[in-house]
Protein backbone atom coordinates (compact mmCIF):
# COMPACT_ATOMS: atom_id res chain seq x y z
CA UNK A 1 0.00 0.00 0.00
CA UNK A 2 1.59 3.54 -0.81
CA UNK A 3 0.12 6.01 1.60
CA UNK A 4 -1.45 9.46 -0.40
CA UNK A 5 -2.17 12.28 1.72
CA UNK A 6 -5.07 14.50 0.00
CA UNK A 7 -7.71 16.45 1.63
CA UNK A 8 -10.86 17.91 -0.75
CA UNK A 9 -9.74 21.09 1.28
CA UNK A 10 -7.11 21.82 -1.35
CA UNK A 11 -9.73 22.90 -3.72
CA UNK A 12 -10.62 25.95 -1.56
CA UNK A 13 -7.65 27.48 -2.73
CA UNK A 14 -8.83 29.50 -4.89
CA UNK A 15 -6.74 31.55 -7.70
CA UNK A 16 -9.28 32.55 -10.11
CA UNK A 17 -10.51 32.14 -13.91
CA UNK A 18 -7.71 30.86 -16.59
CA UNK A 19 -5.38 30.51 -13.63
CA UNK A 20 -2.95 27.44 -14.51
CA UNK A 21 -2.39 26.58 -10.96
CA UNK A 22 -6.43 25.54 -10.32
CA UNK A 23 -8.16 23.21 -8.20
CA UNK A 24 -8.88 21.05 -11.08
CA UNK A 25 -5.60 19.70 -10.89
CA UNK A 26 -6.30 17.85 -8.09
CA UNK A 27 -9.80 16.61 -9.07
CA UNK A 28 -7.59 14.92 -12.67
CA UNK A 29 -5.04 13.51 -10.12
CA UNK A 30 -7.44 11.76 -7.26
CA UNK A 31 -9.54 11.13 -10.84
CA UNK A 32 -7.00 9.27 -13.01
CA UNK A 33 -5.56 7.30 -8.97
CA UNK A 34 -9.25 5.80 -8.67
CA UNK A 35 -9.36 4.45 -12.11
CA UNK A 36 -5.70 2.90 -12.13
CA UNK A 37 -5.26 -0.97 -12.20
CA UNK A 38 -3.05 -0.52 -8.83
CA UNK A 39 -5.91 1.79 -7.49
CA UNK A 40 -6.75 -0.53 -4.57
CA UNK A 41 -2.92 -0.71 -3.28
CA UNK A 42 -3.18 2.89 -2.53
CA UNK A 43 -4.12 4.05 1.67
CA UNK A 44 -5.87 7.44 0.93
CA UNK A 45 -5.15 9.21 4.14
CA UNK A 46 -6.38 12.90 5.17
CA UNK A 47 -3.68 15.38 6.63
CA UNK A 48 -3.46 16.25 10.24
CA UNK A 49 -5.47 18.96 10.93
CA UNK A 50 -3.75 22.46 11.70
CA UNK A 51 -5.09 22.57 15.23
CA UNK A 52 -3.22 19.05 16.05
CA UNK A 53 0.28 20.08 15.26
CA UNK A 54 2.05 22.88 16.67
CA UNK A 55 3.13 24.32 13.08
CA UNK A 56 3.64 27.58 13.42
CA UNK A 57 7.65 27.10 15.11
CA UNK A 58 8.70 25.18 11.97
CA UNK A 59 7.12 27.74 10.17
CA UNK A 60 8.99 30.51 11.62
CA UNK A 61 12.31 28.18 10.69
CA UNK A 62 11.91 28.68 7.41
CA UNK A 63 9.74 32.51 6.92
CA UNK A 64 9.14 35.54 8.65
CA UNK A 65 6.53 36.61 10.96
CA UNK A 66 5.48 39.14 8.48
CA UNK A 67 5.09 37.40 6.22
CA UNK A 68 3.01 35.00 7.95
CA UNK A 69 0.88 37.77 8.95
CA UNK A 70 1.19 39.14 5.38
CA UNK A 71 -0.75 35.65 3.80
CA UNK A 72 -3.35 35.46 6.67
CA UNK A 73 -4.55 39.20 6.18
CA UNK A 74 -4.79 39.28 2.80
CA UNK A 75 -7.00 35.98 3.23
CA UNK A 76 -8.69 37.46 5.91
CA UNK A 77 -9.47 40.91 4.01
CA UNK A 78 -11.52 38.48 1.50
CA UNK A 79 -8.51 37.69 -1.38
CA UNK A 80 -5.38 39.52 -3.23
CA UNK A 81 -2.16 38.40 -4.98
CA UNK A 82 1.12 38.88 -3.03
CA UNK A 83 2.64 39.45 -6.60
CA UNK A 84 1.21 39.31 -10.11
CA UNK A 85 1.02 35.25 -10.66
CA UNK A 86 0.39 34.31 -6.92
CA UNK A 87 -3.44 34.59 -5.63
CA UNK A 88 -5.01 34.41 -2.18
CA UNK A 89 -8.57 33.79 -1.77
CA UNK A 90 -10.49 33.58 1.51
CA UNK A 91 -9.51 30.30 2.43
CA UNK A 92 -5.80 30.29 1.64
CA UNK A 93 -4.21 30.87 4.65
CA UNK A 94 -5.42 27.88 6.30
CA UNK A 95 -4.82 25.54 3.33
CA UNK A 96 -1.60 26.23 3.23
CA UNK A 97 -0.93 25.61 6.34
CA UNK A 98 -2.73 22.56 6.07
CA UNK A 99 -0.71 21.53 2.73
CA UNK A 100 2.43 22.20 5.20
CA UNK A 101 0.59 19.69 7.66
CA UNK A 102 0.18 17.16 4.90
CA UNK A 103 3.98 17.06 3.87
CA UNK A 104 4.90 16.17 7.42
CA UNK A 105 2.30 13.75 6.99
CA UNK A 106 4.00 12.17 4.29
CA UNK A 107 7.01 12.76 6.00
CA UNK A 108 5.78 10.15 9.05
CA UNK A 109 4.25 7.65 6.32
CA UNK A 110 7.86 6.88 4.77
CA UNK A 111 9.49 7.18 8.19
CA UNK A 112 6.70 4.44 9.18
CA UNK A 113 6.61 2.53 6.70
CA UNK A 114 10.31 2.47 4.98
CA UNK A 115 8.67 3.34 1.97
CA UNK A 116 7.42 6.08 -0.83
CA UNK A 117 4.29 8.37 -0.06
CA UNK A 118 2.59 11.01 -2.09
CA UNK A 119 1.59 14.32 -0.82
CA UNK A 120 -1.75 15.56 -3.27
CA UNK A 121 -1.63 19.29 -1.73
CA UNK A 122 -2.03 22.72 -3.11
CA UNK A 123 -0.54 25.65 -2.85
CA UNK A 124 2.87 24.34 -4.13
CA UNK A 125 5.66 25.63 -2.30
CA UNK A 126 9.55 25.33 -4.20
CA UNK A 127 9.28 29.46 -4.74
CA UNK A 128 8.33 30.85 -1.47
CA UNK A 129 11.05 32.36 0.09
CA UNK A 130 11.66 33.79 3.51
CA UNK A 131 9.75 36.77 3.25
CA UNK A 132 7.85 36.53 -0.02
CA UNK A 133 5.70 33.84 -2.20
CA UNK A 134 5.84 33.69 -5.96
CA UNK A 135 5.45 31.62 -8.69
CA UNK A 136 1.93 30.57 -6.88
CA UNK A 137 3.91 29.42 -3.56
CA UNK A 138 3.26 30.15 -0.61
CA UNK A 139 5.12 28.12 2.21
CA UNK A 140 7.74 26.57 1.64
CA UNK A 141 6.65 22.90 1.78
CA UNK A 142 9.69 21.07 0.79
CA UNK A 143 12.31 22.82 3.08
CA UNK A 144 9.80 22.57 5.78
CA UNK A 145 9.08 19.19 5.60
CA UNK A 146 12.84 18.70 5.74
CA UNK A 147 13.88 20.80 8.38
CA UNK A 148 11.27 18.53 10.10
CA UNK A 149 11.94 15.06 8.95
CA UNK A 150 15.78 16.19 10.56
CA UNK A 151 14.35 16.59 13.76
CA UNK A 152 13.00 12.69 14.03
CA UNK A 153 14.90 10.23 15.63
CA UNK A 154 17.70 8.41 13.01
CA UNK A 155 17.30 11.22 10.61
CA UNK A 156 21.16 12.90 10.24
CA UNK A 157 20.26 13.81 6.24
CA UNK A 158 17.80 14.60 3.80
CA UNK A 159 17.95 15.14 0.09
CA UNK A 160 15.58 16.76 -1.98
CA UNK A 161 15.12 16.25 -5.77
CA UNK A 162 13.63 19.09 -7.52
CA UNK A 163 12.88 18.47 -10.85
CA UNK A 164 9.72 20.08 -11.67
CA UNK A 165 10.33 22.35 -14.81
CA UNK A 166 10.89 25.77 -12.89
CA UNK A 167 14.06 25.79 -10.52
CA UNK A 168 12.68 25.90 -6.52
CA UNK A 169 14.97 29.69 -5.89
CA UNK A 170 12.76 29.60 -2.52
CA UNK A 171 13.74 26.00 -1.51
CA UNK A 172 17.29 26.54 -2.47
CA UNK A 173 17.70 30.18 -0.49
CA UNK A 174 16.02 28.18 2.76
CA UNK A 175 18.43 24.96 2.57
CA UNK A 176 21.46 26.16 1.40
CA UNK A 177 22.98 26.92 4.44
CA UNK A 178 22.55 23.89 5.68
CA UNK A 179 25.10 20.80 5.71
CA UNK A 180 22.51 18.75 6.62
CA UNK A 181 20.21 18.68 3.36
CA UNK A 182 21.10 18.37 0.15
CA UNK A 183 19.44 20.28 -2.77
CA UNK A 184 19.33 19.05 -6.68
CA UNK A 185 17.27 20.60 -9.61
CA UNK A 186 17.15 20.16 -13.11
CA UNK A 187 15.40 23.15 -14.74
CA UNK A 188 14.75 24.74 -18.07
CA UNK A 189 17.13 27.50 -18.64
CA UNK A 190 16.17 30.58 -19.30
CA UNK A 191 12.76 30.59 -17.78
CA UNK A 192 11.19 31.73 -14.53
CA UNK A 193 12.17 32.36 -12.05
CA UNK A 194 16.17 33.07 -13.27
CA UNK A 195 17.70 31.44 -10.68
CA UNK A 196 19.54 27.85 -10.46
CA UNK A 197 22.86 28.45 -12.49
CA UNK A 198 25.54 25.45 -12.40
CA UNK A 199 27.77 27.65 -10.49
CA UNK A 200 25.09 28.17 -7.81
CA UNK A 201 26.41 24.86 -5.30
CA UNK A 202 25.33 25.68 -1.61
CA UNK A 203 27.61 26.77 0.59
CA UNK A 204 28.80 23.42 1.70
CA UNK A 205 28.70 21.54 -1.85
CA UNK A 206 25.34 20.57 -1.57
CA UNK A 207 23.58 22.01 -3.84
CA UNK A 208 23.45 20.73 -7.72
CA UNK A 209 21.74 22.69 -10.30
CA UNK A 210 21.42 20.97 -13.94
CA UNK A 211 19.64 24.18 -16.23
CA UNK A 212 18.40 22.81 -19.62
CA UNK A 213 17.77 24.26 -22.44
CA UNK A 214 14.55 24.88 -24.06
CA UNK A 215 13.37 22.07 -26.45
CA UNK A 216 15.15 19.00 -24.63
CA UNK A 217 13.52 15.40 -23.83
CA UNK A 218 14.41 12.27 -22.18
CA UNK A 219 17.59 12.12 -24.35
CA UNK A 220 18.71 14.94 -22.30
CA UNK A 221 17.24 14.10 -18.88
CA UNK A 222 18.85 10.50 -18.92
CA UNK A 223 22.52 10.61 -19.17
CA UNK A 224 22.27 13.62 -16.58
CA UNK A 225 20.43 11.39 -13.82
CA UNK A 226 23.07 8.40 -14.68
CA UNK A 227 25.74 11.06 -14.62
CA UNK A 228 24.79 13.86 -12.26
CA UNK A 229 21.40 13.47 -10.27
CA UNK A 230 22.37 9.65 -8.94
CA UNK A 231 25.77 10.37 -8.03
CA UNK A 232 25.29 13.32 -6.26
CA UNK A 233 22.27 12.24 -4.40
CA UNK A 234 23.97 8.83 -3.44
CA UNK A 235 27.67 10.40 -2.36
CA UNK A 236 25.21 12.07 0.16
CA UNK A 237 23.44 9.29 1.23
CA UNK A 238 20.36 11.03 2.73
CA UNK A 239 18.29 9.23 5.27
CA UNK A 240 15.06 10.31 3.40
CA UNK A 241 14.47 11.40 0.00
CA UNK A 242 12.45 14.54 -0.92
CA UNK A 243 11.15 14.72 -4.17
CA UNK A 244 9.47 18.04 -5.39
CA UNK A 245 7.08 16.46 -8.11
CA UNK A 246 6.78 18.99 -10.93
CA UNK A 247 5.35 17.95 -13.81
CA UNK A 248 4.96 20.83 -16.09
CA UNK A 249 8.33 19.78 -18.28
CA UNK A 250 5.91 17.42 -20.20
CA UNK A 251 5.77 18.70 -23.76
CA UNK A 252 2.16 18.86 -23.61
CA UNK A 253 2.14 21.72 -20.50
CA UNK A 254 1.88 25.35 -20.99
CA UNK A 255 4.08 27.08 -18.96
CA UNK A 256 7.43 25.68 -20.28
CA UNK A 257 9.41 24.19 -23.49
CA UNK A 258 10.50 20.83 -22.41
CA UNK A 259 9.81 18.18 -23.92
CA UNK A 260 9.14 15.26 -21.43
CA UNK A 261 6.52 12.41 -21.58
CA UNK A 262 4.16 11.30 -19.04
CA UNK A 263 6.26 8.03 -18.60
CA UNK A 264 9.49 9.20 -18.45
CA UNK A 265 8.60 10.12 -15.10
CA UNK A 266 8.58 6.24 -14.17
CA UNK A 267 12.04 5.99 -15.40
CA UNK A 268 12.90 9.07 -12.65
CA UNK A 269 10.95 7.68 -10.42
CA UNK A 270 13.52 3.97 -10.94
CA UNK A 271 16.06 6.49 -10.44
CA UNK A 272 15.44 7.52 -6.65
CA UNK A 273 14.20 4.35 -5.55
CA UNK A 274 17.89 2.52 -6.96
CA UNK A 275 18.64 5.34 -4.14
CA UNK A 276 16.75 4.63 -1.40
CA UNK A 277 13.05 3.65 -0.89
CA UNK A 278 12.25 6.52 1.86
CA UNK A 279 10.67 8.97 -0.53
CA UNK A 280 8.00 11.53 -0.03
CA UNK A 281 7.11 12.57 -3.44
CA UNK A 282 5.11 16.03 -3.00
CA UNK A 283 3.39 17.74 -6.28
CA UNK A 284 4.65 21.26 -7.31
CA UNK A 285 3.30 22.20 -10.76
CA UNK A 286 1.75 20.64 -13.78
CA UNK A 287 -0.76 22.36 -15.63
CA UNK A 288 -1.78 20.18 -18.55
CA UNK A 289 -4.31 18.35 -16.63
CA UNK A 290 -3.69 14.73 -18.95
CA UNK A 291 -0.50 15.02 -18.39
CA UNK A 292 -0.28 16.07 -14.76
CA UNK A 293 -2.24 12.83 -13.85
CA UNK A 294 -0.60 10.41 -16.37
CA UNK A 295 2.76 11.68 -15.09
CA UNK A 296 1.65 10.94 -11.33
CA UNK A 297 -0.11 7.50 -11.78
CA UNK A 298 3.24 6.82 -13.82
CA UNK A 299 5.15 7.95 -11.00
CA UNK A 300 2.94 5.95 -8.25
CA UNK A 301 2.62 3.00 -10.30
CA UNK A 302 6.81 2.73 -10.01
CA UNK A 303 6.90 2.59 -6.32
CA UNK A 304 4.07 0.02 -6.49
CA UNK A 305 6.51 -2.43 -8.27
């Protein structure tokens, strides 16, 4: 059974008409789950609600109390945009926090269990930074749930994979600093947000950015996990594996100009478990809604093996 935290409480995040980032990505992913042959081995399990966990100290780890207080008022005052891509409607203060509660759900599942889980929560979170969200983020999921995951017993390292389309500048800027974590992307370059240049490694070695150009497939993507992704993940050998799940680098998505197929994301997905099994997979973007979903049941289905 692979655990999948979701919550129907991730639609009430609401960004408006022709918005990419839209509740309906959800609805195709818990869709397309139901109606897979392996749909039975998967434990659907709701996130701990925010009044359970004591979130707000890890959140003030990784952003300011300003900005905190920036998100809830704007909620609060009925809806805005904390810049021109990035909306907040009514409810969006508390489901981010409780899309913050479901990563370090999925953080306990593969601690559990020893093996993958899959976090189906909205807002993302790779381009929130300290004091500011962008790029539709608005906490910082991934470098929260791993400056959590390091505070559980037997936990000394984590890694986290980014390789959604867009480089994570907000995950990067958190866990840079830290010897502890280890961050890799693999991003189309040039392309929002600007960031992720090869020369940009942490400031302990432990960050590895792979920018691709515009245009590229699998026959790009391959030789740079065999090369690049594997060994530098491995040499670290992280006692959990984060994987920022971004699918918009499928040639069918909108946002982008890579040229990925819904499939190839099995073949990553072989990558990091040749790695270790203890994966939380968490989704960042995606916005061609067929692909989005055939990308994540191709990505499930792997662990399932």
């Amino acid at each position: 059974m692979l655990p999948v935290i979701y919550s129907d409480e991730f639609l009430e995040h609401k960004t408006g008409y022709l918005h990419p980032e839209k509740p309906e990505r959800l609805i195709a992913i818990t869709t397309a789950l139901k109606a897979a042959t392996f749909a039975s081995e998967i434990e659907w399990r709701s996130p701990t609600p925010v009044d359970r966990r004591h979130l707000m100290p890890l959140l003030l780890e990784v952003h300011t109390q300003d900005y905190i207080d920036k998100v809830r008022e704007i909620a609060r005052s009925g809806g805005g945009y904390i810049d021109t891509d990035t909306a907040i409607s009514p409810r969006s203060y508390d489901v981010a926090l409780l899309a913050v509660s479901a990563w370090l759900d999925g953080v306990d599942a593969v601690l559990e269990t020893g093996n993958p889980a899959f976090v189906l929560a909205r807002p993302p979170g790779h381009h929130a930074e300290k004091n500011d969200g962008m790029g539709f983020c608005l906490f910082a999921n991934a470098a929260i749930a791993a400056l959590y995951a390091l505070k559980q017993p037997g936990i000394n390292r984590v890694a986290i994979l980014d390789w959604d389309v867009h480089h994570g500048n907000g995950t990067q800027a958190i866990v840079e600093t830290n010897p502890q974590i280890a961050y890799c992307s693999l991003h189309q370059y040039p392309c929002y947000p600007g960031t992720g240049k090869a020369s940009e490694t942490g400031f302990h070695n432990n960050v590895l950015n792979l920018p691709i150009p515009p245009g590229s497939d699998l026959s790009v993507y391959q030789p740079l996990f065999e090369k690049k992704v594997v060994p530098f993940l491995s040499d670290f050998q992280p006692d959990l594996l984060i994987v920022s799940a971004g699918y918009d680098a499928n040639a069918a998505d909108p946002l982008a100009r890579i040229n990925l197929q819904p499939q190839d994301y099995g073949l990553f997905t072989d990558y990091c478990l040749g790695i270790t099994r203890k994966i939380l997979f968490g989704l960042e973007g995606g916005y061609d809604l067929t692909a989005l979903s055939q990308s994540v049941v191709a990505t499930i289905e792997r662990c399932l093996i």
